[in-house]
C-alpha atoms as a PDB file:
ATOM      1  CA  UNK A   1     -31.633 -10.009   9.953  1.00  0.00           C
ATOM      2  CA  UNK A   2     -33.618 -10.794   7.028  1.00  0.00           C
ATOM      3  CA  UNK A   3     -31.221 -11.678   3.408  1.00  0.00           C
ATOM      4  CA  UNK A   4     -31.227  -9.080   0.521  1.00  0.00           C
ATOM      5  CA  UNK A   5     -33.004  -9.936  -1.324  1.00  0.00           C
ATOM      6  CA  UNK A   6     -34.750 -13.038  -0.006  1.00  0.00           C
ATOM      7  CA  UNK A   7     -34.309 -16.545  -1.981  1.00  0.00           C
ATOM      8  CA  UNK A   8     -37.821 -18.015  -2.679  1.00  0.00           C
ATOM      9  CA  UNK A   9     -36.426 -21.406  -3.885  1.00  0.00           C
ATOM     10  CA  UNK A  10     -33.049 -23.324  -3.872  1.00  0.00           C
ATOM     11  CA  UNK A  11     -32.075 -22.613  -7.535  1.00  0.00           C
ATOM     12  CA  UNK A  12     -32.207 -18.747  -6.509  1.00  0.00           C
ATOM     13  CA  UNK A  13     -30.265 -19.774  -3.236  1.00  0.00           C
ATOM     14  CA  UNK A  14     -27.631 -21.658  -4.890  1.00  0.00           C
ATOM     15  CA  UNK A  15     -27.669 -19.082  -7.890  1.00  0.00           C
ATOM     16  CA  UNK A  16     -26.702 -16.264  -5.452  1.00  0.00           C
ATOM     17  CA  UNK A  17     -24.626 -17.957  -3.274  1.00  0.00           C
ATOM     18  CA  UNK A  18     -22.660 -20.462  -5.448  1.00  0.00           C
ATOM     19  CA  UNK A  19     -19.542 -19.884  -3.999  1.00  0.00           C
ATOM     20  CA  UNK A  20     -20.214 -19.613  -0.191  1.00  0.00           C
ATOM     21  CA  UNK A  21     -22.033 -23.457  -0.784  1.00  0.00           C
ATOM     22  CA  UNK A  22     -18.449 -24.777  -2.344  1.00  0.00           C
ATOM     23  CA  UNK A  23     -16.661 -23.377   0.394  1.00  0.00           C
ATOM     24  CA  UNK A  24     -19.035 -24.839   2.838  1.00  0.00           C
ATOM     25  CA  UNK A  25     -18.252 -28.073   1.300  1.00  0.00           C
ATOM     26  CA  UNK A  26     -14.616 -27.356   1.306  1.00  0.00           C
ATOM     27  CA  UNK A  27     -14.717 -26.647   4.999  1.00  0.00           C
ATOM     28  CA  UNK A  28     -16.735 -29.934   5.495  1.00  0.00           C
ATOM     29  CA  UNK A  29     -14.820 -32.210   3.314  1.00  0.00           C
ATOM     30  CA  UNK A  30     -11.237 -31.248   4.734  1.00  0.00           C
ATOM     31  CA  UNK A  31     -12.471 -31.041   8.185  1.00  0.00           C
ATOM     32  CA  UNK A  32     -13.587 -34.365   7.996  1.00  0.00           C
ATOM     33  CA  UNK A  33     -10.217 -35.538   6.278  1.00  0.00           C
ATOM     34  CA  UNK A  34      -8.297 -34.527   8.314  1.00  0.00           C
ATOM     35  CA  UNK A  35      -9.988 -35.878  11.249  1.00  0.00           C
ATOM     36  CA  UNK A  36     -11.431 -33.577  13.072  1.00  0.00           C
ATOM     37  CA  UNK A  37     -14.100 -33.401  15.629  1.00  0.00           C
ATOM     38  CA  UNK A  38     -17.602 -33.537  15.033  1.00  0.00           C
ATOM     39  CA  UNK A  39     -18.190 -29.925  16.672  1.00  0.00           C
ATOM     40  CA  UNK A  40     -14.883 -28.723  14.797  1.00  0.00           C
ATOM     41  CA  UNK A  41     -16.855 -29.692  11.751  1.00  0.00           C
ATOM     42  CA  UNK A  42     -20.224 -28.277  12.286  1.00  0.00           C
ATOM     43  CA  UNK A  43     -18.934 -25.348  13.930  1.00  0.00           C
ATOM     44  CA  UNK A  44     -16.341 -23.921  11.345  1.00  0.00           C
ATOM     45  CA  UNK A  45     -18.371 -24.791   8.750  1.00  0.00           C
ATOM     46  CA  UNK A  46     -21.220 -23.315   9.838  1.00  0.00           C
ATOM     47  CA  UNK A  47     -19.610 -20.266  10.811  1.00  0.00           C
ATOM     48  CA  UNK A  48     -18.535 -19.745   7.891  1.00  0.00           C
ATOM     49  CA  UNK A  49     -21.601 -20.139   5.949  1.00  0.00           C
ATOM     50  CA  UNK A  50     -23.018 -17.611   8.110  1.00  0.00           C
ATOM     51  CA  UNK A  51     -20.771 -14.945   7.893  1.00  0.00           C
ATOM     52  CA  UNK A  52     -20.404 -15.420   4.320  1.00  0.00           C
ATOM     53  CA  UNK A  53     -24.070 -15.167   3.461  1.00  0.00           C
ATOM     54  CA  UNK A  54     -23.710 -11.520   5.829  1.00  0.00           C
ATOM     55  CA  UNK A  55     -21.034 -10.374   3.546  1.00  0.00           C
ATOM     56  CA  UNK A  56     -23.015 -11.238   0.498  1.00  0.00           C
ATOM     57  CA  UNK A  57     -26.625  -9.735   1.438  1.00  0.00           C
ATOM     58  CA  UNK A  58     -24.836  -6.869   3.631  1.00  0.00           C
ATOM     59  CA  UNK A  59     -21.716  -5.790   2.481  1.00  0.00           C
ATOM     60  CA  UNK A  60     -19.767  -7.061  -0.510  1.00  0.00           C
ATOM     61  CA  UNK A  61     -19.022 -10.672  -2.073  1.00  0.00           C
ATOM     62  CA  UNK A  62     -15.500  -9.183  -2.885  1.00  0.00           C
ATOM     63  CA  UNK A  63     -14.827  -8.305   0.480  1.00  0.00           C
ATOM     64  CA  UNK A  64     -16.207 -11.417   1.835  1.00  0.00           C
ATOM     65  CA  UNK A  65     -13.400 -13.159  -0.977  1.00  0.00           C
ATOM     66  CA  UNK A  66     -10.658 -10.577   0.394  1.00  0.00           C
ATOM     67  CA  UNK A  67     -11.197 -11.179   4.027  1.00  0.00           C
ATOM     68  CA  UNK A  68     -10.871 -14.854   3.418  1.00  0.00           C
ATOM     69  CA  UNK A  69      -8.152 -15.503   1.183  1.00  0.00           C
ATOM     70  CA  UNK A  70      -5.948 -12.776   3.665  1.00  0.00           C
ATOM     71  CA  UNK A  71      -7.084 -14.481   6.523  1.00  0.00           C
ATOM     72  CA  UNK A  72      -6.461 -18.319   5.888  1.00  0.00           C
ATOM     73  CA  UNK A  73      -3.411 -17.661   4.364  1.00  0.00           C
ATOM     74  CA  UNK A  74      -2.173 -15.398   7.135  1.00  0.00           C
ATOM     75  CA  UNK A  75      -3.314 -18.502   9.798  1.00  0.00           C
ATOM     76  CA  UNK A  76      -1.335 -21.047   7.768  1.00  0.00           C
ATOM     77  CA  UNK A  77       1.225 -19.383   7.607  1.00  0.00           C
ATOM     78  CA  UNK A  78       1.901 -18.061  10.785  1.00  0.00           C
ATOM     79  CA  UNK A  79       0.995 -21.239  12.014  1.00  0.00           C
ATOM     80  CA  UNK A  80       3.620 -23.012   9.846  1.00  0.00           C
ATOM     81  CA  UNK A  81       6.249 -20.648  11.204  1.00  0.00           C
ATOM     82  CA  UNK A  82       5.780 -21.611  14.707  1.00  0.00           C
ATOM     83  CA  UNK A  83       4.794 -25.366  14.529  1.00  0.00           C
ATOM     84  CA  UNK A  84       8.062 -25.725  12.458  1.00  0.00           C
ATOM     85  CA  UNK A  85       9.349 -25.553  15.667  1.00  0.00           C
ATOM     86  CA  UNK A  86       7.747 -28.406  17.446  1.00  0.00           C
ATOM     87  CA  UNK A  87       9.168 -31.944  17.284  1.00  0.00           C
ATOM     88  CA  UNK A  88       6.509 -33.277  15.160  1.00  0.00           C
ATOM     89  CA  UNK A  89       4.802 -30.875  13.017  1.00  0.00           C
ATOM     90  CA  UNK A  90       0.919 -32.093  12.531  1.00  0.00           C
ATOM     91  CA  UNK A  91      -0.151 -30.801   8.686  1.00  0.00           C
ATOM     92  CA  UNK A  92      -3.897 -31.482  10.628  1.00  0.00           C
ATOM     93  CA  UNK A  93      -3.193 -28.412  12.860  1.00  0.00           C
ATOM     94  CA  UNK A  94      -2.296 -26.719   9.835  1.00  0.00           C
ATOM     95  CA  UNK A  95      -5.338 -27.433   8.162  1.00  0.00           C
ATOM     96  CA  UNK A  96      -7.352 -26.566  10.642  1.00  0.00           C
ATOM     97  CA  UNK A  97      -5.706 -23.530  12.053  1.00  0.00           C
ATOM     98  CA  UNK A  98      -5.789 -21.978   8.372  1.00  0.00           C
ATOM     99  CA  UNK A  99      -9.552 -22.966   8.077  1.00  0.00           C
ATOM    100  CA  UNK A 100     -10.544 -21.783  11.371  1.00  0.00           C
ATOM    101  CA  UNK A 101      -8.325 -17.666  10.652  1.00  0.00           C
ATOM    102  CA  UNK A 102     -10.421 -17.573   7.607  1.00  0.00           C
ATOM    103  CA  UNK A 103     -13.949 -18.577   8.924  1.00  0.00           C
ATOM    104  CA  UNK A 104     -13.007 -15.824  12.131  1.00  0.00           C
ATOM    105  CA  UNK A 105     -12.092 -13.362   9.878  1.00  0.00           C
ATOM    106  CA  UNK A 106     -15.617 -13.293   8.391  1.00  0.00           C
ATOM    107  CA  UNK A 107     -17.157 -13.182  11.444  1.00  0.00           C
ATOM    108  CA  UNK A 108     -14.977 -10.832  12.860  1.00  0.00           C
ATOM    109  CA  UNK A 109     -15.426  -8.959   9.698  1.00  0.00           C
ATOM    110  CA  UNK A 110     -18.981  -8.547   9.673  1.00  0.00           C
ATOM    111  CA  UNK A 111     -19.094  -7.687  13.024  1.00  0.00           C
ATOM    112  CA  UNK A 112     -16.778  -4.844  13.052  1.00  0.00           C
ATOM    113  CA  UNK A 113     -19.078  -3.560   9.350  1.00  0.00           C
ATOM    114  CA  UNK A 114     -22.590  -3.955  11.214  1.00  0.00           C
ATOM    115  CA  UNK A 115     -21.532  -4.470  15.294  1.00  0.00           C
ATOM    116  CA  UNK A 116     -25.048  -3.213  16.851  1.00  0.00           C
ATOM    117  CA  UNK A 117     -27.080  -5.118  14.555  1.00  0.00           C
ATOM    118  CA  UNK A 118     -30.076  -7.522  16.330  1.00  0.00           C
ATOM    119  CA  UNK A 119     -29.005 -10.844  16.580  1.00  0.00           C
ATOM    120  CA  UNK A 120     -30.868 -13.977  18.193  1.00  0.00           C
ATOM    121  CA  UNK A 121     -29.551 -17.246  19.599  1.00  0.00           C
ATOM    122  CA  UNK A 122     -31.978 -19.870  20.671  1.00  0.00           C
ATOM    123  CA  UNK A 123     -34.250 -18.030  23.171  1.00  0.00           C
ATOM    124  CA  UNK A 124     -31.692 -15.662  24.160  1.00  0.00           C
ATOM    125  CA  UNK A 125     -31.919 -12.120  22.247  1.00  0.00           C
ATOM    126  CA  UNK A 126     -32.362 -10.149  20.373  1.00  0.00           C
ATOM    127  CA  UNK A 127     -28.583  -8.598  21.374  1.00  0.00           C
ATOM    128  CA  UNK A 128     -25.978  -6.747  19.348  1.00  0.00           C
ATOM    129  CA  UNK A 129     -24.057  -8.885  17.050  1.00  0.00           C
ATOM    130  CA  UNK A 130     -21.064  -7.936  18.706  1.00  0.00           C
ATOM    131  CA  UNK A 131     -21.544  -9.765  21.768  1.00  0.00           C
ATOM    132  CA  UNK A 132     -22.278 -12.757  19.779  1.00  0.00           C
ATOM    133  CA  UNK A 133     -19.017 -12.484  17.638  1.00  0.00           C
ATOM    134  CA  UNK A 134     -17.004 -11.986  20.956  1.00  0.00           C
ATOM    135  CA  UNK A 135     -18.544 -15.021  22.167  1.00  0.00           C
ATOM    136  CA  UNK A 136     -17.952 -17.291  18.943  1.00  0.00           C
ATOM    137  CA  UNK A 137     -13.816 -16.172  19.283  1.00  0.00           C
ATOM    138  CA  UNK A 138     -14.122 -16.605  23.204  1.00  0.00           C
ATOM    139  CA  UNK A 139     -15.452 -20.252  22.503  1.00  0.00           C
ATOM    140  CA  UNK A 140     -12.882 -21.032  19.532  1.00  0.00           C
ATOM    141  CA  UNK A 141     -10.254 -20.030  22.050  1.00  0.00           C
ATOM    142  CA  UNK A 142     -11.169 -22.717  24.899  1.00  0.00           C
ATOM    143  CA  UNK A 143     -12.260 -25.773  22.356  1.00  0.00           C
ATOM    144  CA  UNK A 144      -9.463 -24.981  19.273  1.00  0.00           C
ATOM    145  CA  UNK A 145      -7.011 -27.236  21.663  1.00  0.00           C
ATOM    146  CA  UNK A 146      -8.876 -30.520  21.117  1.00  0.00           C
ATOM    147  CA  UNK A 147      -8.404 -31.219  17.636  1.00  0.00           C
ATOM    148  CA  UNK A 148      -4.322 -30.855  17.706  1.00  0.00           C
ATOM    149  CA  UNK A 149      -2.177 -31.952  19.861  1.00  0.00           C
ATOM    150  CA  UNK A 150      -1.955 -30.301  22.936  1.00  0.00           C
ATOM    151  CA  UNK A 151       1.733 -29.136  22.474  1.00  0.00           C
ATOM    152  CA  UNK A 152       0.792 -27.462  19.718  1.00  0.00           C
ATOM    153  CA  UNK A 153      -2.546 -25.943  21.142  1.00  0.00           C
ATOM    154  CA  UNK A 154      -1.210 -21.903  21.503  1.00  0.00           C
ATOM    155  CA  UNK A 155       0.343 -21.757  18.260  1.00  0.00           C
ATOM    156  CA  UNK A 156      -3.789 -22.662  16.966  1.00  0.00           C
ATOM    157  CA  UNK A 157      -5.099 -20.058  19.535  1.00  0.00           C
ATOM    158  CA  UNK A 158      -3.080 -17.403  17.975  1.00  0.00           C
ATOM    159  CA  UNK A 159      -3.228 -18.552  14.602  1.00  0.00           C
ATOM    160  CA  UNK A 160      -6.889 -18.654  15.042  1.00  0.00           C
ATOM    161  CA  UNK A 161      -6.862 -15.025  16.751  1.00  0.00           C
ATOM    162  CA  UNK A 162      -4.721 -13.625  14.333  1.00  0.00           C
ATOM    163  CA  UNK A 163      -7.066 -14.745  11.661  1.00  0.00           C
ATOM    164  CA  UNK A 164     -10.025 -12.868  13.716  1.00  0.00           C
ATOM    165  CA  UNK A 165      -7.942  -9.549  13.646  1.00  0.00           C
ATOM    166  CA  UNK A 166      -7.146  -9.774  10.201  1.00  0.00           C
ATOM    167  CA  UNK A 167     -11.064  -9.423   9.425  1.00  0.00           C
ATOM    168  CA  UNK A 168     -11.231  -6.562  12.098  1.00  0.00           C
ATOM    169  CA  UNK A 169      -8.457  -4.592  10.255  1.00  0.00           C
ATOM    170  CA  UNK A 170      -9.611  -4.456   6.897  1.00  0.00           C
ATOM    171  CA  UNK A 171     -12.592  -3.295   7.325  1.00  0.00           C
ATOM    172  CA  UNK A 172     -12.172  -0.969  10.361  1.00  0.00           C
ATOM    173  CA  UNK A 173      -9.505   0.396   7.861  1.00  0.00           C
ATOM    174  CA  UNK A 174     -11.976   0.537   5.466  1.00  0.00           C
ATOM    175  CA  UNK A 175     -14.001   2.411   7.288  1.00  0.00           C
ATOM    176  CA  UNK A 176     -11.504   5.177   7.610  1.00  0.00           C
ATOM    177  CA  UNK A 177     -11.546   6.051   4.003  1.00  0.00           C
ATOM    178  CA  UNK A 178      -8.745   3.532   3.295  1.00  0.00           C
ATOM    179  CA  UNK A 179      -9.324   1.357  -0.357  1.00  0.00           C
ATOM    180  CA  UNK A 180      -8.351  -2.102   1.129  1.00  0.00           C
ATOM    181  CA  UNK A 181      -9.888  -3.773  -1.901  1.00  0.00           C
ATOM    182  CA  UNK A 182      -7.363  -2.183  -3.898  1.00  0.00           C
ATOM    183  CA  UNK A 183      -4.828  -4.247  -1.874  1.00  0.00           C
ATOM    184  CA  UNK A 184      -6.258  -7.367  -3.566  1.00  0.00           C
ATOM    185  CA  UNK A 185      -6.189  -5.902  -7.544  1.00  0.00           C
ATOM    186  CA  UNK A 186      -3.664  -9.039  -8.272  1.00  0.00           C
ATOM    187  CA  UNK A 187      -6.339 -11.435  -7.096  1.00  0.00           C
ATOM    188  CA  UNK A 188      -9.854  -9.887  -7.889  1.00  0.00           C
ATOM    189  CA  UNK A 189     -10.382  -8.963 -11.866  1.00  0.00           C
ATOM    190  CA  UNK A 190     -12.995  -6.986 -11.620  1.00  0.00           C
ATOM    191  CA  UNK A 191     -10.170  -4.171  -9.518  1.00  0.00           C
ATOM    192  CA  UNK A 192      -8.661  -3.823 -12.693  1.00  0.00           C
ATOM    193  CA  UNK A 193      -8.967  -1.380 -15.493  1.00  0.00           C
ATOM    194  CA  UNK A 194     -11.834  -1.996 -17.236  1.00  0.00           C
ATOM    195  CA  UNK A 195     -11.118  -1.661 -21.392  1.00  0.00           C
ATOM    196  CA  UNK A 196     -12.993   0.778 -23.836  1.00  0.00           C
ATOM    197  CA  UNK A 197     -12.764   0.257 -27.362  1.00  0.00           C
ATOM    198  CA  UNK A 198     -13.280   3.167 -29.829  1.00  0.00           C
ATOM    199  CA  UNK A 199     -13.137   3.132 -33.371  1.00  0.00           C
ATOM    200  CA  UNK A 200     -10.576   2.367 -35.293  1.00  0.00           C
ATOM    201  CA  UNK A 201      -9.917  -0.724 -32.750  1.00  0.00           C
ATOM    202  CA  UNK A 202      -7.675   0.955 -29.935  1.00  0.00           C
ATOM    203  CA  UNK A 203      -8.569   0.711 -26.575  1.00  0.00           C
ATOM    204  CA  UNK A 204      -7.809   2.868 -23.784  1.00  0.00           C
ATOM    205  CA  UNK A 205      -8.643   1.828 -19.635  1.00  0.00           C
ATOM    206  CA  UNK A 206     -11.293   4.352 -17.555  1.00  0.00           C
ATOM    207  CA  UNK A 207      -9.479   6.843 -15.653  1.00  0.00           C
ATOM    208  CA  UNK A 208      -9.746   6.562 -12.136  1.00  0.00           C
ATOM    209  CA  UNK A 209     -11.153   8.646  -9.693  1.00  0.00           C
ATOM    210  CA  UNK A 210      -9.607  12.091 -10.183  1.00  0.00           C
ATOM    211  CA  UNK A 211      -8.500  12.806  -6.376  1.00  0.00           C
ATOM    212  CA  UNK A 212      -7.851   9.801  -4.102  1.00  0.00           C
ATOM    213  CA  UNK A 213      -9.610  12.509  -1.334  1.00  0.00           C
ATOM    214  CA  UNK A 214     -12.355  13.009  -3.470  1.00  0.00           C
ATOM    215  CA  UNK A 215     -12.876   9.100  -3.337  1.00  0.00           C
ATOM    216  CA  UNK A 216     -12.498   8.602   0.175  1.00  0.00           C
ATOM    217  CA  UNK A 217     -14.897  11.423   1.232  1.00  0.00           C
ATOM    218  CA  UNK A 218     -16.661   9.696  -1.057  1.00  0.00           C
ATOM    219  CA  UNK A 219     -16.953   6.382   0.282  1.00  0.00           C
ATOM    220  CA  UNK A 220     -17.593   7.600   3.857  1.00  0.00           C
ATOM    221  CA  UNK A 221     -20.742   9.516   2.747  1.00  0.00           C
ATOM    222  CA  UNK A 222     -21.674   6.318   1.660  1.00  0.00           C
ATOM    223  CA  UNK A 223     -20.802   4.043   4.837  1.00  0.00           C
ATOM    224  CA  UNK A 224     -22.634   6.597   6.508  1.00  0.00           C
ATOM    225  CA  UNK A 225     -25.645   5.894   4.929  1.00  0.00           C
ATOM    226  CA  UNK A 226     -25.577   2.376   5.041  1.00  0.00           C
ATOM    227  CA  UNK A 227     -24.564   2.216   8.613  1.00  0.00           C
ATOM    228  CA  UNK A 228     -28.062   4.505   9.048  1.00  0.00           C
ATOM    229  CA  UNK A 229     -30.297   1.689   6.813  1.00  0.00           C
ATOM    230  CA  UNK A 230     -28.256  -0.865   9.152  1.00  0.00           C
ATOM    231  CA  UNK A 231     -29.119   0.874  12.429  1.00  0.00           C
ATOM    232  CA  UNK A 232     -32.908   1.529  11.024  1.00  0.00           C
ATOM    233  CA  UNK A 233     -33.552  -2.405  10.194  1.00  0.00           C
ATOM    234  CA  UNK A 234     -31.913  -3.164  13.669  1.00  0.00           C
ATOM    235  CA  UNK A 235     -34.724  -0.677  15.134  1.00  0.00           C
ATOM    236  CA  UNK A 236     -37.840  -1.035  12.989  1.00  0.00           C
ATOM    237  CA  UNK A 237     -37.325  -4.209  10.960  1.00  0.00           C
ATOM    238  CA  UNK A 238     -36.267  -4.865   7.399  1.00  0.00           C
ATOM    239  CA  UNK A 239     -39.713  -3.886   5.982  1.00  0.00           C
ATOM    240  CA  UNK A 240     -39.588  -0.390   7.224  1.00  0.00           C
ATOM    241  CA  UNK A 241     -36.976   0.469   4.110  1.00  0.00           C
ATOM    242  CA  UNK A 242     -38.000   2.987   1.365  1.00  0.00           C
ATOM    243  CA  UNK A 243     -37.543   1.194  -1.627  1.00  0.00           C
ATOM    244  CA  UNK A 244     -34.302   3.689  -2.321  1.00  0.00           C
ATOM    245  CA  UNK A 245     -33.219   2.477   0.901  1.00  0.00           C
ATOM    246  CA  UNK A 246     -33.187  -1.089  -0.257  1.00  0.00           C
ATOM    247  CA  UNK A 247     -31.543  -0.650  -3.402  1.00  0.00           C
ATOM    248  CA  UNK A 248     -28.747   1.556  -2.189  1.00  0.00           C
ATOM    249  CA  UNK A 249     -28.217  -2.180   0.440  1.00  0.00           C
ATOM    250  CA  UNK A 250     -28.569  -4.243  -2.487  1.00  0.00           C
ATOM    251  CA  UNK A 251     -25.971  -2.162  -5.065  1.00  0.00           C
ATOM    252  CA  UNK A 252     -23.786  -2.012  -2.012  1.00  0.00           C
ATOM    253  CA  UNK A 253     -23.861  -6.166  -1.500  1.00  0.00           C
ATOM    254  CA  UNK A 254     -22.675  -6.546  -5.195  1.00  0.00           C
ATOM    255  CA  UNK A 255     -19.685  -4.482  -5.184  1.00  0.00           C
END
C-alpha cells in the first residue's frame, strides 16, 4: 500500500512521523538492554514501525497512541500478575512481554481496520493482510519463549496474545458505532472540550454532538466509505482515487 501522502525527503518523513521514529528507538534501545535476541530486536521493532506508519497514513495517529498505551500496559501487567508467581521473577520478561502486547496490538489493530487489503512479502503475494497478521502472531507465539526463561515462557505467550486482542477489540468495537477514543479523554488532549472565548473574556466549551445515535450513525457512514476507498486501492491501485477520495483518507489519518 502506498503512504498518504507520500514523503519525498527525510525531513518530511521524520516531520510526519516523529513519534513512531522515537518509539522505534525506544523499542530498539530497551530491547537491546535488556538483552534480547537479535531477531527479538529487529522483529518487534520493526513491527512496530510498520504498523504504526499504517495507523498514521490509514487510520488515525490517536488511535495508533490508544491502541498502544492500552496494549503494553495491559501485557505488563498481566504479565506481572502471573510471573509474581514464579520463583524468580525476570523484569527482562517483563520488558519484553509489555513491548511485544503493544507492537501486536498495532498489528492486530490495523488488520482488523483494513483486513483484505494487498499485502506482499518477499516474492510471495500480493495476499490479504490478514493472513499476514495471523502469521506475524502465529510466529511470535513459537519464538516469544527464547528470550525468557523457559518457565516463564506461557505467561509471555499470553501476555503477548492478550496484547494482540486488545488491538482487535478496540477497533472491531469501533467499528460498531462504539467511541473507544473517548475511553482515552484522560490521556489524549485533543478529546477534551475545546474552549471558546467571547467577549467580555468568558469562555464556554463546544457542545457535543446532540444525540450519541446521531454520532454513531454518523461514524459508520463514514467507515463505510473508507472501507470502500480501502477495498478500491486494494483492487485498482492507490492512483485510481478521485482527489475527494484522497482527502476524505487523508482527514481521516489525522483524527
Amino acid at each position: 500500500m502506498r503512504p498518504v501522502p507520500p514523503n519525498t525527503n527525510l525531513k518530511g518523513f521524520y516531520n510526519r512521523y516523529t513519534l513512531l521514529v522515537w518509539l522505534g528507538i525506544i523499542y530498539a534501545v530497551s530491547l537491546t538492554t535488556v538483552q534480547a535476541g537479535f531477531f527479538t530486536i529487529i522483529y518487534y521493532t520493526y513491527l512496530v514501525f510498520f504498523s504504526g506508519r499504517l495507523f498514521y497514513d490509514y487510520i488515525s495517529k490517536k488511535g495508533f497512541i490508544n491502541i498502544w498505551i492500552a496494549a503494553t500496559l495491559t501485557s505488563g501487567v498481566v504479565y506481572a500478575l502471573f510471573a509474581s508467581t514464579l520463583s524468580v521473577f525476570p523484569v527482562s520478561g517483563l520488558i519484553i512481554a509489555a513491548l511485544a502486547g503493544g507492537a501486536l496490538a498495532l498489528i492486530a489493530g490495523s488488520a482488523t481496520y483494513m483486513p483484505n487489503a494487498p499485502m506482499n512479502l518477499f516474492f510471495f503475494g500480493p495476499f490479504p493482510f490478514k493472513y499476514l497478521a495471523i502469521g506475524l502472531i502465529i510466529l511470535d507465539i513459537f519464538s516469544s519463549g527464547s528470550d525468557v526463561q523457559a518457565l516463564d515462557s506461557g505467561v509471555s505467550h499470553f501476555a503477548h496474545l492478550l496484547g494482540a486482542a486488545t488491538g482487535f477489540g478496540y477497533i472491531y468495537l469501533q467499528q460498531k458505532g462504539y467511541k473507544t477514543d473517548q475511553w482515552f479523554k484522560w490521556f489524549n488532549k485533543s478529546s477534551s472540550p475545546r474552549m471558546k472565548a467571547k467577549k467580555g473574556g468568558k469562555k464556554t466549551h463546544e457542545k457535543p454532538p446532540a444525540d450519541d445515535i446521531d454520532y454513531n450513525k454518523k461514524k459508520i457512514e463514514e467507515q463505510k466509505q473508507i472501507d470502500e476507498i480501502l477495498d478500491k486501492i486494494s483492487k485498482s491501485g492507490y492512483e485510481s482515487l478521485t482527489k475527494k477520495e484522497k482527502e476524505l483518507l487523508f482527514r481521516q489519518s489525522k483524527d
